[in-house]
C-alpha atoms as a PDB file:
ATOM      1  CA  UNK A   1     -13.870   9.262  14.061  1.00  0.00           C
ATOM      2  CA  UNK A   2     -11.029   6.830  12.822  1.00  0.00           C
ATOM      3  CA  UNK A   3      -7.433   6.868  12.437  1.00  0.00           C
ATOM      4  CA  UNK A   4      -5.906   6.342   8.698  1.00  0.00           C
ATOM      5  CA  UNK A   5      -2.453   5.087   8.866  1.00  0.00           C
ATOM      6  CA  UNK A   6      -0.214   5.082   5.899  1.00  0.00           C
ATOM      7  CA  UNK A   7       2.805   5.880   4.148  1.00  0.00           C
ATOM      8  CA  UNK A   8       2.719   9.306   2.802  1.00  0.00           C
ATOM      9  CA  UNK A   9       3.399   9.790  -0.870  1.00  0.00           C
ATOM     10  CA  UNK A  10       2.441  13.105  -1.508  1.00  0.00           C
ATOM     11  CA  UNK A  11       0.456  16.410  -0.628  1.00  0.00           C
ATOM     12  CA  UNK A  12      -0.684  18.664  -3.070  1.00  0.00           C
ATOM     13  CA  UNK A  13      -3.776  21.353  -2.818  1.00  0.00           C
ATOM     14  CA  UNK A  14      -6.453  20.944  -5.432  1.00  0.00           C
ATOM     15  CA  UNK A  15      -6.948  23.421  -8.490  1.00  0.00           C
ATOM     16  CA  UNK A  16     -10.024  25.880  -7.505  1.00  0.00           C
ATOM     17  CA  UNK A  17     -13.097  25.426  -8.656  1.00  0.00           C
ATOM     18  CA  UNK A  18     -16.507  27.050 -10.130  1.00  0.00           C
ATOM     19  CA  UNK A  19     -19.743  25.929  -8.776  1.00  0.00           C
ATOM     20  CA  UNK A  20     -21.506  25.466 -12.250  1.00  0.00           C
ATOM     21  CA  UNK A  21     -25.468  26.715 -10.673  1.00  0.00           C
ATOM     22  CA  UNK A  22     -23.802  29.208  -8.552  1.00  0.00           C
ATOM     23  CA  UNK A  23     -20.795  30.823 -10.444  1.00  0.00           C
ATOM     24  CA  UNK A  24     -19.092  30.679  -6.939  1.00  0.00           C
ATOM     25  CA  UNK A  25     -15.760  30.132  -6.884  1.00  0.00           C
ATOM     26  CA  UNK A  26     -14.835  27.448  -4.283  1.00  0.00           C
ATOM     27  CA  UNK A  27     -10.883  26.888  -3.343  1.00  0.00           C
ATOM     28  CA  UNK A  28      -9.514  23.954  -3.828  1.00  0.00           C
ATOM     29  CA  UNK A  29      -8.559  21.770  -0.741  1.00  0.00           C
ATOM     30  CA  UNK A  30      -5.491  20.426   0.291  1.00  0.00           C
ATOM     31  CA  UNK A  31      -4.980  16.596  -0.379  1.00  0.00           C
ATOM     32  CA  UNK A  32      -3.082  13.150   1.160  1.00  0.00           C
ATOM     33  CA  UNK A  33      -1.646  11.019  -0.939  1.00  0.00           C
ATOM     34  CA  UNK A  34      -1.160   6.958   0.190  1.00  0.00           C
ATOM     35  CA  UNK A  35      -0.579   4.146  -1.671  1.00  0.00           C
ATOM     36  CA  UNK A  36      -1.682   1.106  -0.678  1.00  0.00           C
ATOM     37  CA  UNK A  37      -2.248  -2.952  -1.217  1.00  0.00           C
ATOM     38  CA  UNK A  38      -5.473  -4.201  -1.696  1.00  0.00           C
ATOM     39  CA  UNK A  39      -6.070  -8.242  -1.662  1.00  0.00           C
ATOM     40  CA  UNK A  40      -8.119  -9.143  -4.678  1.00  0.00           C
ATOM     41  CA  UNK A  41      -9.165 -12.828  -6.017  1.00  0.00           C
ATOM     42  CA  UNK A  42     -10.223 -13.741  -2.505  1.00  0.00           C
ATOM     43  CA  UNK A  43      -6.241 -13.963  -1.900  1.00  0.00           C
ATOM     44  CA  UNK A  44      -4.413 -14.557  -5.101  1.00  0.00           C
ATOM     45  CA  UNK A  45      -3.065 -11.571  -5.189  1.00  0.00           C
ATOM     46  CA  UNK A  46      -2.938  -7.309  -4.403  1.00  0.00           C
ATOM     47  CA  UNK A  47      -3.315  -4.241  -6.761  1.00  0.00           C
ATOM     48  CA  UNK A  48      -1.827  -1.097  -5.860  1.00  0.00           C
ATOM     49  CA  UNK A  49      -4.637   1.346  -5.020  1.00  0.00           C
ATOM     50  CA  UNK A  50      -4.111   5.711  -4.622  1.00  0.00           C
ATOM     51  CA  UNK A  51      -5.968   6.585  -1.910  1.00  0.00           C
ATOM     52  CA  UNK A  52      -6.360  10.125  -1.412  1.00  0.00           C
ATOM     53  CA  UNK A  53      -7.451  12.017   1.729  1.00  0.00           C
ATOM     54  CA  UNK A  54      -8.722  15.778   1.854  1.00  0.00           C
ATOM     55  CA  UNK A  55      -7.593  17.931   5.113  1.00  0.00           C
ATOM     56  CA  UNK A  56      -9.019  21.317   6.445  1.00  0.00           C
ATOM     57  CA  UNK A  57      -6.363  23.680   5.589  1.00  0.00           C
ATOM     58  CA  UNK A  58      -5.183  23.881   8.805  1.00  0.00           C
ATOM     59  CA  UNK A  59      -4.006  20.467   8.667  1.00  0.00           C
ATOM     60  CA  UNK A  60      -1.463  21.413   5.798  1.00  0.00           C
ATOM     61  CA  UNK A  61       1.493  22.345   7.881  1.00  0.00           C
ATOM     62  CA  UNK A  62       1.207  19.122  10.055  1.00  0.00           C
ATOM     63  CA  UNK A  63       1.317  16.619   6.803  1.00  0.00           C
ATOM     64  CA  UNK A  64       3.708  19.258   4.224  1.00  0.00           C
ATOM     65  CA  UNK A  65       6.953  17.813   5.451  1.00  0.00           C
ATOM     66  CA  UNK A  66       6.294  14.401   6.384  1.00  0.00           C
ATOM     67  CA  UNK A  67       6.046  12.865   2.669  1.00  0.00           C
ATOM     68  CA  UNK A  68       7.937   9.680   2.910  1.00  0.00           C
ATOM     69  CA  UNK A  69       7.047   9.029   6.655  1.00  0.00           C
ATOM     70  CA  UNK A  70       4.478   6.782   8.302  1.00  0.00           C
ATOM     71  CA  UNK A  71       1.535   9.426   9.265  1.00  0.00           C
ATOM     72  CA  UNK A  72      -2.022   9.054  11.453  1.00  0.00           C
ATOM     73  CA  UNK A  73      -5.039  11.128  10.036  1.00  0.00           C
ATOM     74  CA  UNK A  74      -7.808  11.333  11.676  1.00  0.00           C
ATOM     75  CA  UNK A  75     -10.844  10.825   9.217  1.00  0.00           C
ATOM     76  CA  UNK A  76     -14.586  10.781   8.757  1.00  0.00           C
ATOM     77  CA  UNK A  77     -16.355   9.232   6.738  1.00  0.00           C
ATOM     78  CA  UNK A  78     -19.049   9.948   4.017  1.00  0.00           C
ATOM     79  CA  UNK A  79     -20.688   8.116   0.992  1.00  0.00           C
ATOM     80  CA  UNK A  80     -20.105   9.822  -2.676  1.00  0.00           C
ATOM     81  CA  UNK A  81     -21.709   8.518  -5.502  1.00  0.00           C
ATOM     82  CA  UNK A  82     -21.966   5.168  -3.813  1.00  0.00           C
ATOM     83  CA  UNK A  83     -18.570   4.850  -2.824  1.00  0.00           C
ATOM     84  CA  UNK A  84     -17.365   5.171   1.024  1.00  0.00           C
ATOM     85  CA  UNK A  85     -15.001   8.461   1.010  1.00  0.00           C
ATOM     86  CA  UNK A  86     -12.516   9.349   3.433  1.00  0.00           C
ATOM     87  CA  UNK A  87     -12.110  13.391   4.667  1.00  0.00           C
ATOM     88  CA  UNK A  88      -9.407  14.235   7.122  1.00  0.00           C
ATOM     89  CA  UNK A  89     -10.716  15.933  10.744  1.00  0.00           C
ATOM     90  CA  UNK A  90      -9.049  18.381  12.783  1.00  0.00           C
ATOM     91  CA  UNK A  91      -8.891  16.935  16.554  1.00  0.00           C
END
């Protein structure tokens, strides 16, 4: 497990969903908004990147209030389509 540490800039829950072999309908999951500076041209400069962060619901009433405020989320990690994905963890 790692720690995430960021600036919060929003939390929003994610529009459900329809499993397109299944017809199940998943629910959306709640997500973490942070934006953040990325170096790029081996140090000439940063770009602004959104990083976003799903929770377990659970997790929802921790993060709801704290937009604006320096926040720690535990996170796991998984790969997606060749790129390295961050999920938030309950502790």
């Amino acid at each position: 497990m790692l720690v995430y540490k960021g600036v919060l800039n929003n939390v929003f829950k994610k529009a459900n969903f329809e499993d397109k072999n299944t017809g199940e309908v998943k629910l959306g999951k709640y997500q973490l908004e942070f934006l953040t500076k990325k170096e790029v041209n081996k140090g000439e400069g940063f770009q602004t990147v959104l990083e976003r962060i799903s929770i377990p619901n659970e997790l929802y009433s921790k993060y709801a209030n704290e937009v604006g405020e320096e926040v720690e989320v535990a996170v796991d990690t998984m790969v997606n389509k060749g790129n390295v994905v961050l999920y938030g963890v309950a502790v």
